[in-house]
Protein backbone atom coordinates (compact mmCIF):
# COMPACT_ATOMS: atom_id res chain seq x y z
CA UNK A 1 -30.50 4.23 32.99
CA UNK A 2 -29.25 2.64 35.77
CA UNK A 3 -29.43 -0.96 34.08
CA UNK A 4 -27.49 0.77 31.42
CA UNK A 5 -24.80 1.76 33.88
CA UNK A 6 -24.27 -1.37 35.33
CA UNK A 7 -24.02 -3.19 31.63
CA UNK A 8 -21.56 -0.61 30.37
CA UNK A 9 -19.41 -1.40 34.24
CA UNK A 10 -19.70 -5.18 33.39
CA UNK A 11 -18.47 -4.85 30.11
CA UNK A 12 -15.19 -3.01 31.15
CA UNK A 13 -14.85 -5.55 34.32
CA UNK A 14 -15.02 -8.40 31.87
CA UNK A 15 -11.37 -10.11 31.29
CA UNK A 16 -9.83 -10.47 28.33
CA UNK A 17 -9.41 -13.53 26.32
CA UNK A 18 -6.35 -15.69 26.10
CA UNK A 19 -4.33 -15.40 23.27
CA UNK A 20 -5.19 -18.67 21.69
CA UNK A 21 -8.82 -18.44 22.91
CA UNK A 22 -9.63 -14.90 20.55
CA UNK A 23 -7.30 -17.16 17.80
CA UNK A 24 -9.67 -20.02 18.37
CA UNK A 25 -12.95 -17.45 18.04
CA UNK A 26 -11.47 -15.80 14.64
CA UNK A 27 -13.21 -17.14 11.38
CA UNK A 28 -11.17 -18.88 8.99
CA UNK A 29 -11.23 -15.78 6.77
CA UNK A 30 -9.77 -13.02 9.79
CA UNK A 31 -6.72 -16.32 10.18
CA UNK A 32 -6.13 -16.10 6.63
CA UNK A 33 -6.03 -12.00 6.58
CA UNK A 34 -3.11 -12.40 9.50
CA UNK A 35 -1.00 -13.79 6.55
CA UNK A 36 0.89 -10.16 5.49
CA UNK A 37 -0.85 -9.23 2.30
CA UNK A 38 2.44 -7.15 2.13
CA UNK A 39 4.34 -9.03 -0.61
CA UNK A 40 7.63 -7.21 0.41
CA UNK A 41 7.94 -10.11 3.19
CA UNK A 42 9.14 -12.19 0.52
CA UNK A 43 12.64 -11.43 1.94
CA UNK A 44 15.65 -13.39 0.30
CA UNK A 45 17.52 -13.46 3.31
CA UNK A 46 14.92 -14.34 6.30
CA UNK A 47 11.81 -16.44 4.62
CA UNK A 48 9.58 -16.71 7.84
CA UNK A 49 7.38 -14.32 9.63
CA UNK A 50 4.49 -15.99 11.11
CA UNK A 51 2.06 -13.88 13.22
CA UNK A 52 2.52 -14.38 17.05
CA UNK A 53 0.11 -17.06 18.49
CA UNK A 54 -0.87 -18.64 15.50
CA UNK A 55 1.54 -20.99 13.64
CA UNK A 56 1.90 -21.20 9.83
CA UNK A 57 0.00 -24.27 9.33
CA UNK A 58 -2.90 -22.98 10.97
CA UNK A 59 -2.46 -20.06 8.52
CA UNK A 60 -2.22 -22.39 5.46
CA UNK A 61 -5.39 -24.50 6.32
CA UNK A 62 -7.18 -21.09 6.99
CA UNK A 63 -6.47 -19.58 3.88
CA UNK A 64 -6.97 -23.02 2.03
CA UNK A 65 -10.64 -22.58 3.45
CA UNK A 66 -11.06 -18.91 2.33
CA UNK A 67 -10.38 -20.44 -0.89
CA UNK A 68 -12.63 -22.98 -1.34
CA UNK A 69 -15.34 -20.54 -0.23
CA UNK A 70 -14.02 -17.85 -2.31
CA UNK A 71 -12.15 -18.99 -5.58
CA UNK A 72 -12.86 -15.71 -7.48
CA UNK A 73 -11.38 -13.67 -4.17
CA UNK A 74 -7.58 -12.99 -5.79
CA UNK A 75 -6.87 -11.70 -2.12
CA UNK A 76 -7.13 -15.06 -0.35
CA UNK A 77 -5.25 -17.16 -3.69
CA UNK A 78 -2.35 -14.50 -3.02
CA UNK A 79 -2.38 -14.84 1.02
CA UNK A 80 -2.15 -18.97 0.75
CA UNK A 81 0.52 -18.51 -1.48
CA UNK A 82 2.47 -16.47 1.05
CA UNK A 83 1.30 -18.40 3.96
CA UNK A 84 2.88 -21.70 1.88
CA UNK A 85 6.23 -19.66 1.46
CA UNK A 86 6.39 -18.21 5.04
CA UNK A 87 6.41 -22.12 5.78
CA UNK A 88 9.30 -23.06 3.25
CA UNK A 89 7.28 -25.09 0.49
CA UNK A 90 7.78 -23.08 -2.38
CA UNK A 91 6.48 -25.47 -5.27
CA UNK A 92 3.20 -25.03 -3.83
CA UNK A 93 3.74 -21.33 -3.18
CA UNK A 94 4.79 -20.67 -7.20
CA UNK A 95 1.52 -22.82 -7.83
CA UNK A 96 -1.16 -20.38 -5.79
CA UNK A 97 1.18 -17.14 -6.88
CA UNK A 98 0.92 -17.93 -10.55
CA UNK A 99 -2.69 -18.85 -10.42
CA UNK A 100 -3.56 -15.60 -8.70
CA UNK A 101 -0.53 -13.54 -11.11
CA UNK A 102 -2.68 -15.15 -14.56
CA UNK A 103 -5.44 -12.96 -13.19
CA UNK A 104 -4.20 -9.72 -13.09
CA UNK A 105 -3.42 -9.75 -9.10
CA UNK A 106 -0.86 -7.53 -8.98
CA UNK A 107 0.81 -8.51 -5.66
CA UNK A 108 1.01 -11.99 -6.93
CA UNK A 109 2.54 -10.86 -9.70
CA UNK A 110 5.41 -9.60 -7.63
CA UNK A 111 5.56 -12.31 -5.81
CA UNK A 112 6.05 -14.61 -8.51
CA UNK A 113 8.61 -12.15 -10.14
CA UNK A 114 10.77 -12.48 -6.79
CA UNK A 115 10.56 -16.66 -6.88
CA UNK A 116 11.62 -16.39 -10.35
CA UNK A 117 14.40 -14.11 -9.16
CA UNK A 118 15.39 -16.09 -6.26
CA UNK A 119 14.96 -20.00 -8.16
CA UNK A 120 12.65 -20.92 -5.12
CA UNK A 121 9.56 -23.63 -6.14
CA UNK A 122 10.75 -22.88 -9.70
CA UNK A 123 14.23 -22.70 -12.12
CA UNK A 124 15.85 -19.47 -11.52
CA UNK A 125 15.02 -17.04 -14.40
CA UNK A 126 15.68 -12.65 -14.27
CA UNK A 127 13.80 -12.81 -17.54
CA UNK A 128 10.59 -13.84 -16.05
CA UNK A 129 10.76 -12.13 -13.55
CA UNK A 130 11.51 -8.53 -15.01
CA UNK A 131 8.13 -9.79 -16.75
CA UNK A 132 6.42 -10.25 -13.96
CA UNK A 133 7.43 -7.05 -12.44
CA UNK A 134 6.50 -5.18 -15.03
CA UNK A 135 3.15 -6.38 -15.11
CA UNK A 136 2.68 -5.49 -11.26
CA UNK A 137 4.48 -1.82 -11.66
CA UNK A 138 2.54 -0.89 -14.87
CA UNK A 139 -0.55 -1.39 -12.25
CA UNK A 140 1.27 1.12 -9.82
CA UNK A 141 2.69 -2.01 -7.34
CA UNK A 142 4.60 -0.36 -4.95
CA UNK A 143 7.64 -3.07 -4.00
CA UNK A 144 6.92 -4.27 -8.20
CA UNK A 145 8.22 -1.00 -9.06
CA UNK A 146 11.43 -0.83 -6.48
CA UNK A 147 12.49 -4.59 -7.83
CA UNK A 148 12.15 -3.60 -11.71
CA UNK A 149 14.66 -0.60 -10.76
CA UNK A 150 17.17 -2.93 -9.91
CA UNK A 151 16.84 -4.91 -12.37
CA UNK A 152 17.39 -2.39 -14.76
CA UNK A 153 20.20 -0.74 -12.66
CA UNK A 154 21.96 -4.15 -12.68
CA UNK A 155 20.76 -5.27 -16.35
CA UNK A 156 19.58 -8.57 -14.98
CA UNK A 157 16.98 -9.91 -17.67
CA UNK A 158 16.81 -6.90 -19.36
CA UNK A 159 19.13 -4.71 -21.20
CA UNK A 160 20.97 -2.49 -18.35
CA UNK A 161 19.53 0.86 -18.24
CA UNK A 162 19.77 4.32 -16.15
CA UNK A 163 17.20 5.98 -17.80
CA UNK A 164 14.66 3.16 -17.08
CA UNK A 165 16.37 2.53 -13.62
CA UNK A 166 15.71 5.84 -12.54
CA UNK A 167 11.93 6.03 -13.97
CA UNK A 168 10.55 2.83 -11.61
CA UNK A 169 13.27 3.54 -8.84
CA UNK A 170 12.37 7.26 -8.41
CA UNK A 171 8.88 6.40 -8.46
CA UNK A 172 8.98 3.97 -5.91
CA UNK A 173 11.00 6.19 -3.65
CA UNK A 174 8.54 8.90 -4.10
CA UNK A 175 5.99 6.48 -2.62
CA UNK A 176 8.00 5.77 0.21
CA UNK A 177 9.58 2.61 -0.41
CA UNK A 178 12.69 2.72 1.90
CA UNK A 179 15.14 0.34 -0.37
CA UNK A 180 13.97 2.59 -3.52
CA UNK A 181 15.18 5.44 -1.76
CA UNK A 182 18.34 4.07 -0.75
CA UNK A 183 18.83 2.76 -4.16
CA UNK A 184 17.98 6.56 -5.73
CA UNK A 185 20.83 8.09 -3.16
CA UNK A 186 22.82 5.53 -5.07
CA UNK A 187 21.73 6.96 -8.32
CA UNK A 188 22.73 10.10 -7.49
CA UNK A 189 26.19 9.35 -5.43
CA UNK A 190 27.55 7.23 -8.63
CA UNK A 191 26.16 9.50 -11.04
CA UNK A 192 24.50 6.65 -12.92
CA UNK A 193 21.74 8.25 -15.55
CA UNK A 194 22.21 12.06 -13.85
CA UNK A 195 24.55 14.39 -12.67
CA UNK A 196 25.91 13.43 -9.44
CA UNK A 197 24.44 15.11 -6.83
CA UNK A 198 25.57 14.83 -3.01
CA UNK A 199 22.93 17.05 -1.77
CA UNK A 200 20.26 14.86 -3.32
CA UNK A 201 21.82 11.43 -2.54
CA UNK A 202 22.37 12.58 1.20
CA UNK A 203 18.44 13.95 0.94
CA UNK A 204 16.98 9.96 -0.21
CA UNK A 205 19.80 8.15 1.90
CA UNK A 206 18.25 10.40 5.24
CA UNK A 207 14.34 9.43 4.31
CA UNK A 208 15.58 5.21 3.74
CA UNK A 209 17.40 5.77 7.32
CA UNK A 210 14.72 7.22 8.95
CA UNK A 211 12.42 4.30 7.80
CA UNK A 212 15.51 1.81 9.52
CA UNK A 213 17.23 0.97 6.67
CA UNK A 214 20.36 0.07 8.17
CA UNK A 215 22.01 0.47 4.43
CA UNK A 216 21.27 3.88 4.06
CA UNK A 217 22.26 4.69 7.76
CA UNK A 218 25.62 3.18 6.95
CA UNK A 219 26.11 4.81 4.08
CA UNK A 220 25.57 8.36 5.94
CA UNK A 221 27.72 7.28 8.68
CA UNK A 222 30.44 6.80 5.66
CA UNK A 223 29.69 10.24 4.18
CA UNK A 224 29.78 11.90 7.21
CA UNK A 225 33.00 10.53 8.57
């Protein structure tokens, strides 16, 4: 018992590591799962957001690895794609988000929607990517869903729509997606597809704010004025 004591007393006294010493004693695979699996980060205005104490390179060559062990693995295809777009090369991030979209991977599928959107690593095209997106938000993608409500709101690629605008936008929302639910209090401020509705838009513009979407605060502070 005592022995047991005095193990449990040196475990807590023990100090612990570094920073870049627990980076050094991940596996390749835990590297590669610090790349955000959270396709949203595909932000058009700021590209980058590599993990504190571990630089995208290190990222890249991690997930390259988790690859080669595990082709079949959509997971890891998807994560080297981001990791190659968190460091600015897009050609080869449209090459490992296409390969991993062809299978079905429906975060890769959003991804490549949003390099279509944006022209990055391939020729700008709304038409592909509405496609895209609808592939990922038939298979209940969360962020998939959001982006193919704005494309129909805006008619980019696709014939403009309400109806359809409010279908994947209020679904999104629903799930919590804080730009869907600013984009629904739109909906419902402007009338477009329902009747308008102050209560309602104030209602979706109060659950993006509380999430920090600085839109949907400003657009309260504009109400409320």
């Amino acid at each position: 018992m005592q022995k047991s004591l005095l193990a449990i007393g040196l475990l807590f006294c023990l100090p612990s590591l570094p920073a870049q010493a627990q980076i050094q004693a991940w596996t390749q695979l835990q590297l590669c799962d610090l790349v955000a699996s959270d396709d949203n980060l595909l932000d058009e205005i700021d590209d980058s957001a590599p993990q504190e104490g571990v630089d995208v390179q290190t990222m890249i060559e991690a997930c390259q690895q988790a690859v080669s062990k595990h082709p079949n693995e959509q997971r890891y295809v998807y994560q080297l794609a981001q990791a190659f777009y968190n460091n600015e090369d897009y050609a080869q991030a449209y090459t490992y988000f296409r390969q991993s979209a062809e299978q079905g991977y429906a975060p890769a599928q959003h991804g490549l929607g949003k390099l279509y959107r944006m022209g990055r690593g391939v020729a700008q095209s709304d038409t592909e990517a509405v496609k895209w997106f609808l592939s990922a938000a038939k298979q209940g993608e969360l962020y998939a869903q959001s982006d193919l409500g704005g494309m129909y709101s805006e008619g980019r690629g696709v014939v403009q729509s309400y109806e359809q605008a409010l279908r994947w936008t209020s679904l999104a929302a629903e799930r919590g997606d804080s730009y869907a639910q600013f984009n629904l209090g739109l909906i419902y401020e402007m009338g477009r597809g329902v009747t308008p509705s102050y209560i309602k838009a104030v209602e979706w513009y109060q659950k993006s704010a509380y999430q920090g979407n600085t839109a949907a605060q400003y657009q309260l502070q504009y109400i409320y004025r």
